[in-house]
C-alpha atoms as a PDB file:
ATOM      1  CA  UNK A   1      84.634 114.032 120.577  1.00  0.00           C
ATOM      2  CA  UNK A   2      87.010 113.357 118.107  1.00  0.00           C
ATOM      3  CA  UNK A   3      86.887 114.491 114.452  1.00  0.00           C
ATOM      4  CA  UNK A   4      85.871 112.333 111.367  1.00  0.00           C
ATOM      5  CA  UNK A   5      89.417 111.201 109.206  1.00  0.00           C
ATOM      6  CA  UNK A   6      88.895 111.906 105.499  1.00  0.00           C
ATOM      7  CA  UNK A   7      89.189 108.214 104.849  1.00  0.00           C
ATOM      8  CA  UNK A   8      85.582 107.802 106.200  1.00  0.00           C
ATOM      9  CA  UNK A   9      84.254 109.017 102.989  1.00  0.00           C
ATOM     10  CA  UNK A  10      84.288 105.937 100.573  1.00  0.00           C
ATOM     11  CA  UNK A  11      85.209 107.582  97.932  1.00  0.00           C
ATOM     12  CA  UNK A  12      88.414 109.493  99.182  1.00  0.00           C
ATOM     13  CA  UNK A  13      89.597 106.323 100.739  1.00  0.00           C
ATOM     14  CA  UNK A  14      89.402 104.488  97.426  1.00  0.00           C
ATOM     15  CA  UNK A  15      91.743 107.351  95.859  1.00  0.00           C
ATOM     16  CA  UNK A  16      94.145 107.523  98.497  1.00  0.00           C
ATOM     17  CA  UNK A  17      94.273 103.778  98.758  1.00  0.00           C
ATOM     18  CA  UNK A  18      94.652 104.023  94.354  1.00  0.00           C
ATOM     19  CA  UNK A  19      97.153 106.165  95.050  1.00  0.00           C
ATOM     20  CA  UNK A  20      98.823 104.208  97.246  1.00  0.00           C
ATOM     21  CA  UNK A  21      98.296 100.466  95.616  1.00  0.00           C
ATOM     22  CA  UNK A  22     100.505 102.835  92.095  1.00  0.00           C
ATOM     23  CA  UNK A  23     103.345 104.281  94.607  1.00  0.00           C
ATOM     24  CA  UNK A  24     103.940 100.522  95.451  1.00  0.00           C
ATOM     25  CA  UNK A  25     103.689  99.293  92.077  1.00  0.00           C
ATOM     26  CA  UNK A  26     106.656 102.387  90.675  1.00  0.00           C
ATOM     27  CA  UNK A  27     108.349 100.860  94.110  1.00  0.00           C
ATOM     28  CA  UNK A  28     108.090  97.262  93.304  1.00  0.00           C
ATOM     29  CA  UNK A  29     109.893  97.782  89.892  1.00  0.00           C
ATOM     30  CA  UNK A  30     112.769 100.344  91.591  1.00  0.00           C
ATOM     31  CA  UNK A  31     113.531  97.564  94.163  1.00  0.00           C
ATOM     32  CA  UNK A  32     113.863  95.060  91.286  1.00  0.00           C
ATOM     33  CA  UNK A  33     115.979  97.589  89.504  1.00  0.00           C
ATOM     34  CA  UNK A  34     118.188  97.942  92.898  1.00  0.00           C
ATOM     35  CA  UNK A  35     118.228  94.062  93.164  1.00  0.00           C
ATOM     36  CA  UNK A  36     119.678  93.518  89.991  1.00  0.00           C
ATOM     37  CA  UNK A  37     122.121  96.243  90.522  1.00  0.00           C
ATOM     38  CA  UNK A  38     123.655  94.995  93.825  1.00  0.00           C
ATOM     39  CA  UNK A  39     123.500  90.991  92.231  1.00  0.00           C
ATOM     40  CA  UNK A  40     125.847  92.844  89.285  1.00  0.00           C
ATOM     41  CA  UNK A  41     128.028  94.519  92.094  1.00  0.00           C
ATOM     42  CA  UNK A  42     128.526  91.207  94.444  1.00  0.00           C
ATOM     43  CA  UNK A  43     129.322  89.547  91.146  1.00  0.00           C
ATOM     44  CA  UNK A  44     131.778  91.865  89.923  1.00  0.00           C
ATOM     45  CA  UNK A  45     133.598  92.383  93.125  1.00  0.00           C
ATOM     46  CA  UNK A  46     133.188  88.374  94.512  1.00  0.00           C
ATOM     47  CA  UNK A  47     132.912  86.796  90.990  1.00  0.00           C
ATOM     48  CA  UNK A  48     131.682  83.040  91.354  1.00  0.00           C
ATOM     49  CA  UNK A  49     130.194  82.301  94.807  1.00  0.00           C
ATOM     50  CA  UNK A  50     128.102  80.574  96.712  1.00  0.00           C
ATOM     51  CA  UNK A  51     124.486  81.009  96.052  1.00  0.00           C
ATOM     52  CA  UNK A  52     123.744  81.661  99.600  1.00  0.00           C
ATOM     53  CA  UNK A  53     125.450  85.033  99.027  1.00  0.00           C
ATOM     54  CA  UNK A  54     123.410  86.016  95.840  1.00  0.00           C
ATOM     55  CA  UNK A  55     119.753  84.739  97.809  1.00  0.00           C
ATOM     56  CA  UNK A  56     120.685  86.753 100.792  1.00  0.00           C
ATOM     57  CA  UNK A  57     122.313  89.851  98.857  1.00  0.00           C
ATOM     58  CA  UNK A  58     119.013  89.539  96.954  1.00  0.00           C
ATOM     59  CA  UNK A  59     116.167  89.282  99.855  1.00  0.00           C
ATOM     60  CA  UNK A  60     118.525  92.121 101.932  1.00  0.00           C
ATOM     61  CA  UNK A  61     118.352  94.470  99.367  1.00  0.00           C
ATOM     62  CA  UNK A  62     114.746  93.476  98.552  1.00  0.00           C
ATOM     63  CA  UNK A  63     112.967  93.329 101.307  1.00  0.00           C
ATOM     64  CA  UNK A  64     114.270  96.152 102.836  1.00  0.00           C
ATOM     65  CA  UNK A  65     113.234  98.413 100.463  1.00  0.00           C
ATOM     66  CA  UNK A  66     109.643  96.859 100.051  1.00  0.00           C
ATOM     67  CA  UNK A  67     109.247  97.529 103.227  1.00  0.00           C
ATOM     68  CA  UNK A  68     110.499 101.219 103.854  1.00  0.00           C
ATOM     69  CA  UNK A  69     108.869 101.710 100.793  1.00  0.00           C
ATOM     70  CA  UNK A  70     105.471 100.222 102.588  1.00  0.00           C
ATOM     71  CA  UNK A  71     106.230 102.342 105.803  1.00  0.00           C
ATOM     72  CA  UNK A  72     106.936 105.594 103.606  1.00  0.00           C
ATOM     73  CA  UNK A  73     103.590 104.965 101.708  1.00  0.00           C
ATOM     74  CA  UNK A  74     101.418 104.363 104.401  1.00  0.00           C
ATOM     75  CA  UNK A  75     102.766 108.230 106.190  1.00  0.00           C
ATOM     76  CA  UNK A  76     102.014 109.582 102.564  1.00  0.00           C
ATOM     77  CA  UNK A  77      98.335 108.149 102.130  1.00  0.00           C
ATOM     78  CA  UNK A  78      97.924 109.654 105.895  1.00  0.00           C
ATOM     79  CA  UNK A  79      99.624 112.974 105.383  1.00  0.00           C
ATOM     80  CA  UNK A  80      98.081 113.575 101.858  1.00  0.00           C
ATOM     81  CA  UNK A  81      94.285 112.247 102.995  1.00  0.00           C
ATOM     82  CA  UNK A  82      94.139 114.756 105.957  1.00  0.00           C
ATOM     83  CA  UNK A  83      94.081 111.720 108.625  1.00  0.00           C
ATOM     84  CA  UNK A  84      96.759 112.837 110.889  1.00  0.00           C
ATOM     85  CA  UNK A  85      94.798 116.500 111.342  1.00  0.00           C
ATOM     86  CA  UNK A  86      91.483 114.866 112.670  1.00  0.00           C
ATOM     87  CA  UNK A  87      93.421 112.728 115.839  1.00  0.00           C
ATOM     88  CA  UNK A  88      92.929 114.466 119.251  1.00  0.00           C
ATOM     89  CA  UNK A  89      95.929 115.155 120.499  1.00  0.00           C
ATOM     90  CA  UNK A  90      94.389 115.605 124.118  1.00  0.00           C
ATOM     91  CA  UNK A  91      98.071 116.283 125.566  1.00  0.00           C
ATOM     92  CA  UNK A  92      98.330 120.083 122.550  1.00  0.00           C
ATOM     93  CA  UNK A  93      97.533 122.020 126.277  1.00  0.00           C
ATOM     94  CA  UNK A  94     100.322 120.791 127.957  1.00  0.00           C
ATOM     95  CA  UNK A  95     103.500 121.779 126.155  1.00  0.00           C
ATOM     96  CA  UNK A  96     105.557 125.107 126.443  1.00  0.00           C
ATOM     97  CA  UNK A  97     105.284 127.488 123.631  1.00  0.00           C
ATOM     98  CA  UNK A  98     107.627 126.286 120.971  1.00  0.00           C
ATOM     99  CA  UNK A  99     109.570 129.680 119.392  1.00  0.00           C
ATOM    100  CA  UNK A 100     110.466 128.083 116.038  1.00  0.00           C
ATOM    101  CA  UNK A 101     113.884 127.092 116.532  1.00  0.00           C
ATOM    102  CA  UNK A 102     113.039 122.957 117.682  1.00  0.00           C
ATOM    103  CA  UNK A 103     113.883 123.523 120.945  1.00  0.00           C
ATOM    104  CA  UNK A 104     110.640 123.699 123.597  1.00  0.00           C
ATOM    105  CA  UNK A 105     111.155 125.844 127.112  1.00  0.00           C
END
């Protein structure tokens, strides 16, 4: 039977997803940040250009952070809530001993 995730409880969930919800917030205003730090780059090293440039410098830059920094938040919130220690890994019997240096045998 598998164990009960932390995030059952109501009130853990609605810290952790708190938590999360401020990490994307401080993210959302470091991706702006990087935005208008690569539109000042492309402008200094291109000068006047087409617009196409700046909108696709722009949603590169942005999106791709928003959404590593989605990815990265969602392993936090189930690292830090204890979520990945109740799944049932029903395959643990079947490996060989690991000795600590990354390599199984």
């Amino acid at each position: 039977m598998p164990r009960r995730s932390p995030l059952d409880n109501p009130r853990i969930a609605a810290h952790a997803w708190q938590r999360f919800r401020r990490l994307l917030r401080r993210m959302l205003l470091l991706t702006i940040g990087a935005v208008m730090v690569a539109m000042a780059l492309v402008y200094r090293d291109v000068g006047l250009a087409s617009a196409h440039l700046f909108i696709a410098t722009a949603l590169g830059v942005g999106l791709s952070m928003l959404v590593m920094s989605l990815l990265m938040g969602l392993v936090f919130l189930s690292s830090g809530t204890g979520h990945d220690e109740s799944i049932d890994d029903s395959l643990q019997g079947d490996q060989p001993p690991d000795d600590g240096d990354g390599f199984s045998r």
